[in-house]
Protein backbone atom coordinates (compact mmCIF):
# COMPACT_ATOMS: atom_id res chain seq x y z
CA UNK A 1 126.53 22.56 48.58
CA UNK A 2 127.44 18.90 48.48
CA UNK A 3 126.32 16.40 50.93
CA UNK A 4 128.08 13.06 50.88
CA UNK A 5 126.34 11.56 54.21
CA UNK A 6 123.67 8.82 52.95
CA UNK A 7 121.59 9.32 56.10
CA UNK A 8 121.18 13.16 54.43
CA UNK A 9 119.57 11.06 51.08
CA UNK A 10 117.46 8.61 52.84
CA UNK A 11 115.79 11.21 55.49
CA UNK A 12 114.77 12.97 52.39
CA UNK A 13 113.73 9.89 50.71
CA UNK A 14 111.57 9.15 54.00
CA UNK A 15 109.76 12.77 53.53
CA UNK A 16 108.89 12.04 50.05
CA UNK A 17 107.43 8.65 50.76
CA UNK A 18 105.41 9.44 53.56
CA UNK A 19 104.51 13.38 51.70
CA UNK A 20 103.14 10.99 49.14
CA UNK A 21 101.07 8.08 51.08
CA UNK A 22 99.21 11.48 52.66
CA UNK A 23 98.77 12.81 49.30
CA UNK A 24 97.21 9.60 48.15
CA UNK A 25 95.10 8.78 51.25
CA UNK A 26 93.43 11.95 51.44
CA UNK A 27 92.09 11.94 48.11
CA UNK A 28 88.80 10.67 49.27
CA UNK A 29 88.49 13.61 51.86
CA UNK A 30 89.60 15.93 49.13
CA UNK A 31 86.95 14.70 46.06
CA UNK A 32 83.79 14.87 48.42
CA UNK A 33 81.53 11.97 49.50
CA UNK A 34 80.64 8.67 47.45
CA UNK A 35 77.12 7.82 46.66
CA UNK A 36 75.87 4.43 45.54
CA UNK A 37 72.55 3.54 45.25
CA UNK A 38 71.38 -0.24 45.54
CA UNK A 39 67.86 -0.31 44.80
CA UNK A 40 65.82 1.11 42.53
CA UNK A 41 68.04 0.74 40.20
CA UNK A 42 67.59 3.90 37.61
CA UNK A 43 64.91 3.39 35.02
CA UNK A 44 63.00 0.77 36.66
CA UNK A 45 59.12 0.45 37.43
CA UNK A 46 58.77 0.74 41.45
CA UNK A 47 55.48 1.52 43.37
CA UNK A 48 54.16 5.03 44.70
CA UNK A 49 56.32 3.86 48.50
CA UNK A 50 59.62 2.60 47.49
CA UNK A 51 62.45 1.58 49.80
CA UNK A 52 65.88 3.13 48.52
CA UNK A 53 69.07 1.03 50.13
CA UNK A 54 72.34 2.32 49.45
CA UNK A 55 75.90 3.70 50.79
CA UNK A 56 77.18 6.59 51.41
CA UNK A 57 81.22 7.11 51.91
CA UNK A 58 83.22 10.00 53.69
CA UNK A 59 80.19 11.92 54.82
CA UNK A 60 78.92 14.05 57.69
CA UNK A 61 75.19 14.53 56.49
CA UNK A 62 73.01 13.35 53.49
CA UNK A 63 69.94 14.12 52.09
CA UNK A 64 67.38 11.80 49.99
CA UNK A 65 64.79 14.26 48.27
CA UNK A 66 65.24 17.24 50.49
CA UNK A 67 64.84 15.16 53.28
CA UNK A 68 68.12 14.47 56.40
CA UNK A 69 68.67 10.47 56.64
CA UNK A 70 71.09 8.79 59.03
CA UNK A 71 73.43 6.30 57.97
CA UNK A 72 75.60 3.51 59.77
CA UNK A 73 79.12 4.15 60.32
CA UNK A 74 79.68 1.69 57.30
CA UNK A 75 77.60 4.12 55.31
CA UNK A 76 74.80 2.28 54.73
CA UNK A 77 71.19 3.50 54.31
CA UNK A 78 67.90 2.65 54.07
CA UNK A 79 65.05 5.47 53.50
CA UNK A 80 61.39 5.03 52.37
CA UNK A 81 60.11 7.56 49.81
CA UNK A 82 56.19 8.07 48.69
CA UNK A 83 56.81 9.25 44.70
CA UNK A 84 54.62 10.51 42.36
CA UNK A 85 53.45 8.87 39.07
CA UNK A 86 54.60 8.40 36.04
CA UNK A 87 57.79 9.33 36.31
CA UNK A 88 59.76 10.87 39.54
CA UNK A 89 63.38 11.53 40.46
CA UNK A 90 65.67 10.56 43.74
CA UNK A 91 68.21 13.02 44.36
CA UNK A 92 70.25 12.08 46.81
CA UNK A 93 72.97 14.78 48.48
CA UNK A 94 76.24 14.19 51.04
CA UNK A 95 78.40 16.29 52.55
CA UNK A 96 81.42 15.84 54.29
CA UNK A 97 83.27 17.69 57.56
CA UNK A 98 85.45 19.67 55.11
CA UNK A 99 82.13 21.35 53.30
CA UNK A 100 82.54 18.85 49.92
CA UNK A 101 79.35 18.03 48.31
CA UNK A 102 78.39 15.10 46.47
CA UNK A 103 75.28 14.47 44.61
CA UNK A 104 73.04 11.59 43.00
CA UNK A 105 70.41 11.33 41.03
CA UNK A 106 67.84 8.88 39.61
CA UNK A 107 65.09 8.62 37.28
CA UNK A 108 61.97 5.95 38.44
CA UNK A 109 58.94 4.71 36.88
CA UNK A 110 56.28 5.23 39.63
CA UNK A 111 53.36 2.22 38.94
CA UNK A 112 50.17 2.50 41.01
């Protein structure tokens, strides 16, 4: 079958382009949540309370040690944590409304 109308070719055209800028857009939705975490930075020396700061991206719920937190709509966050010395660890976990999970962890020096 041979089509020789250009409106046939363009329509088609127009499905592809838009098929693909959904494709692309919804690759954030499709890889789970972001995590970034400002402060501590990993490895460093903090005290036994330490303030974590951070974002979270795409999520629906998020957890900092076991522990719900709630974030701005931005993403951002701001939870204090008691650790244990010498040496502790700050997982942090996201999910997002389509059941993607995301996690993050770091390694502190805990300094009495």
């Amino acid at each position: 079958m041979y089509f020789k109308s250009i409106s046939f070719y363009i329509s088609i055209l127009l499905v592809l382009c838009i098929a693909g800028y959904a494709f692309y857009n919804s690759s954030s939705l499709r890889s789970g949540p972001t995590i970034h975490i400002d402060t501590p930075l990993a490895y460093s020396s903090v005290r036994s309370v330490v303030e974590v700061r951070g974002t979270i991206a795409h999520a629906k719920e998020a957890t900092i040690n076991g522990m719900n937190i709630s974030f701005a709509k931005n993403g951002d966050f701001v939870a204090l944590l008691v650790l244990t010395p010498p040496l502790d660890t700050i997982d942090i976990w996201a999910k997002n409304a389509y059941g993607r999970e995301s996690t993050k962890s770091i390694q502190v020096a805990v300094v009495e």
